[in-house]
Protein backbone atom coordinates (compact mmCIF):
# COMPACT_ATOMS: atom_id res chain seq x y z
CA UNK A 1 -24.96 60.95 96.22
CA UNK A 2 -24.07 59.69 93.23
CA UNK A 3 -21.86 62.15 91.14
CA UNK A 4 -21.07 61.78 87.34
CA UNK A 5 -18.94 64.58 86.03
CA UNK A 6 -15.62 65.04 83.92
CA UNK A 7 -13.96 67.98 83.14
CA UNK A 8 -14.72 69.57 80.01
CA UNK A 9 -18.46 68.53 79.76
CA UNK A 10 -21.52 70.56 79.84
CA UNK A 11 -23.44 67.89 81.36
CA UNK A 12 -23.58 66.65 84.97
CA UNK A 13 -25.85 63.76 86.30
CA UNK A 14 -26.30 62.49 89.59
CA UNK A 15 -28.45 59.91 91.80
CA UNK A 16 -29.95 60.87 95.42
CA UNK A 17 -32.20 58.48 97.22
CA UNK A 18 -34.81 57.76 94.42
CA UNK A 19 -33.99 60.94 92.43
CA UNK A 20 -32.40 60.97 89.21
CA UNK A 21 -30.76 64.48 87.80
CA UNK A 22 -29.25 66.06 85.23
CA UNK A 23 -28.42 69.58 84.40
CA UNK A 24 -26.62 70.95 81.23
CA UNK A 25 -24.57 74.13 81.21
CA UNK A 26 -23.69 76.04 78.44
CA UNK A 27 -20.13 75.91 78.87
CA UNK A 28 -18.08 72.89 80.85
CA UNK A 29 -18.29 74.04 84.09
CA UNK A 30 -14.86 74.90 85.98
CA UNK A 31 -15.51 72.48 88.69
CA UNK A 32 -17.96 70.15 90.48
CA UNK A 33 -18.59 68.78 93.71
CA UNK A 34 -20.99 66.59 95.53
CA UNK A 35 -21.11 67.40 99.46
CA UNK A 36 -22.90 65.05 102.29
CA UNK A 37 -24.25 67.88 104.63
CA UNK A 38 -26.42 69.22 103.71
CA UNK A 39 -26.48 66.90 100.65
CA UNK A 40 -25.50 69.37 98.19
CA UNK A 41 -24.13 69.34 94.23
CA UNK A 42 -21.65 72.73 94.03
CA UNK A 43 -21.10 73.98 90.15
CA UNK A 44 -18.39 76.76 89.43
CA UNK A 45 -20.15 78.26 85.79
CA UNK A 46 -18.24 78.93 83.21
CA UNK A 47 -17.78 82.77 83.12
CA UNK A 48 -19.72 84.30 79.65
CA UNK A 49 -17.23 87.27 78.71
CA UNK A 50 -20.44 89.03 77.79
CA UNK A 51 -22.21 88.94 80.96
CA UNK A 52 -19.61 87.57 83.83
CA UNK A 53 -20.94 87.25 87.14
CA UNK A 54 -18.61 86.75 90.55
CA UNK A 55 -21.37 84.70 92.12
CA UNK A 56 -20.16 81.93 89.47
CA UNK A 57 -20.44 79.52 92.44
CA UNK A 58 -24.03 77.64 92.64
CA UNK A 59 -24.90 75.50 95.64
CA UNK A 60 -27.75 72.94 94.39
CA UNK A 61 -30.07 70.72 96.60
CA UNK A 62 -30.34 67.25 95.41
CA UNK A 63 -33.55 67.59 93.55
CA UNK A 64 -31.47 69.88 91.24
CA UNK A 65 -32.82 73.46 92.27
CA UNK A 66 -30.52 76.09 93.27
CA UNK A 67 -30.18 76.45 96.98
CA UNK A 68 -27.91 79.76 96.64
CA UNK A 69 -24.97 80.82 95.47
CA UNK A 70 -21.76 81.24 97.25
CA UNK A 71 -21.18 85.39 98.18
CA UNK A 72 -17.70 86.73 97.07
CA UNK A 73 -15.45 87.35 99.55
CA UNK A 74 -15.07 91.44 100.38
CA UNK A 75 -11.49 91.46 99.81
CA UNK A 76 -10.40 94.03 97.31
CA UNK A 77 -10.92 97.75 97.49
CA UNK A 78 -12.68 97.75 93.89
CA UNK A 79 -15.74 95.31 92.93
CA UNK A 80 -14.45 95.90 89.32
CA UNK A 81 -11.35 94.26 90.51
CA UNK A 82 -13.20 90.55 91.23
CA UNK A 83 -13.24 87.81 89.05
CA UNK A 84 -15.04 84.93 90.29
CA UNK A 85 -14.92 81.61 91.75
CA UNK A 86 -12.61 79.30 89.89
CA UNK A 87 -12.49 75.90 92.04
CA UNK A 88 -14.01 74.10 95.16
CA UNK A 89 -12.73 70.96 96.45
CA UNK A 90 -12.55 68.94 99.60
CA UNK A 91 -10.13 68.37 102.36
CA UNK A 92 -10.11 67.07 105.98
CA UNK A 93 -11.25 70.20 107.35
CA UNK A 94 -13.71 70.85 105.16
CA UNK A 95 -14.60 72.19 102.01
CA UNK A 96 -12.69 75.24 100.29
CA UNK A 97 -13.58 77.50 97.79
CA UNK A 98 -11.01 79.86 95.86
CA UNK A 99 -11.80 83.31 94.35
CA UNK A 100 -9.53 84.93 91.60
CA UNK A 101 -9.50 88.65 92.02
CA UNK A 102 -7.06 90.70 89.53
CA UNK A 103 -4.86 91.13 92.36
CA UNK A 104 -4.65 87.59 93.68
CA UNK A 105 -6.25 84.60 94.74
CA UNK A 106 -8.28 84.41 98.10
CA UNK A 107 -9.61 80.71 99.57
CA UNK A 108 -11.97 80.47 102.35
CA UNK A 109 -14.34 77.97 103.93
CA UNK A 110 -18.20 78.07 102.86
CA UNK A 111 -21.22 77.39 104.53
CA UNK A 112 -23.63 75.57 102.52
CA UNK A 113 -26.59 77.16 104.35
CA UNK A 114 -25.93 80.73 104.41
CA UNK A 115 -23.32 80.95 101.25
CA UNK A 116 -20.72 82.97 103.32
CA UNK A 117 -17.06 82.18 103.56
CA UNK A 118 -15.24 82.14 106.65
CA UNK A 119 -11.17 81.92 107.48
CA UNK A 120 -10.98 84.31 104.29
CA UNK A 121 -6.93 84.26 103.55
CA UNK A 122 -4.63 85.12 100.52
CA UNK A 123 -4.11 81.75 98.40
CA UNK A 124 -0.51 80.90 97.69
């Protein structure tokens, strides 16, 4: 998959097999990732102060539709307490996702199919 993305833009564009895409946002998104399996584009969206959401994460197939978004993790006693997502990136083991809660920063591994995180831990 061919990715084109820099931070601070509103617009992403990418190339699979004989597919070309582009989606505009609003606001720049936070961050965005092209995955091989399953060939996936992942967009953290901008939170609107007027109507946040905590499933800010969005898991899109290549065609461009949205596949499902990534479930916050259940790690604060409060819901009013979450924030959102605020990265993803890639690393040898996989992919990792952090959430921002009000009381600190959780990072866990997400599956692509189901939009769950596993190995759910504190971040820094």
């Amino acid at each position: 998959m061919d990715l084109r993305w820099e931070r601070g833009q509103t617009q992403i564009h990418w190339a699979y097999a004989e597919s070309q895409v582009h989606k505009t946002y609003p606001a720049p998104p936070g961050d965005v990732l092209a995955w091989p399996d399953p060939p996936s584009v992942i967009v953290i969206e901008a939170q609107d102060e007027s109507n946040p959401r905590v499933d800010n994460a969005v898991v899109l197939n290549p065609d461009g539709t949205e596949r499902l978004r990534l479930e916050p993790p259940a790690v604060v006693p409060e819901r009013h307490w979450n924030i959102g997502f605020y990265t993803i990136y890639a690393e040898p083991g996989g992919l990792v996702a952090v959430f921002s809660t009000q009381v600190g920063d959780y990072w866990g591994r997400p599956d692509l199919h189901t939009g769950k995180l596993s190995n759910i831990a504190q971040w820094r």
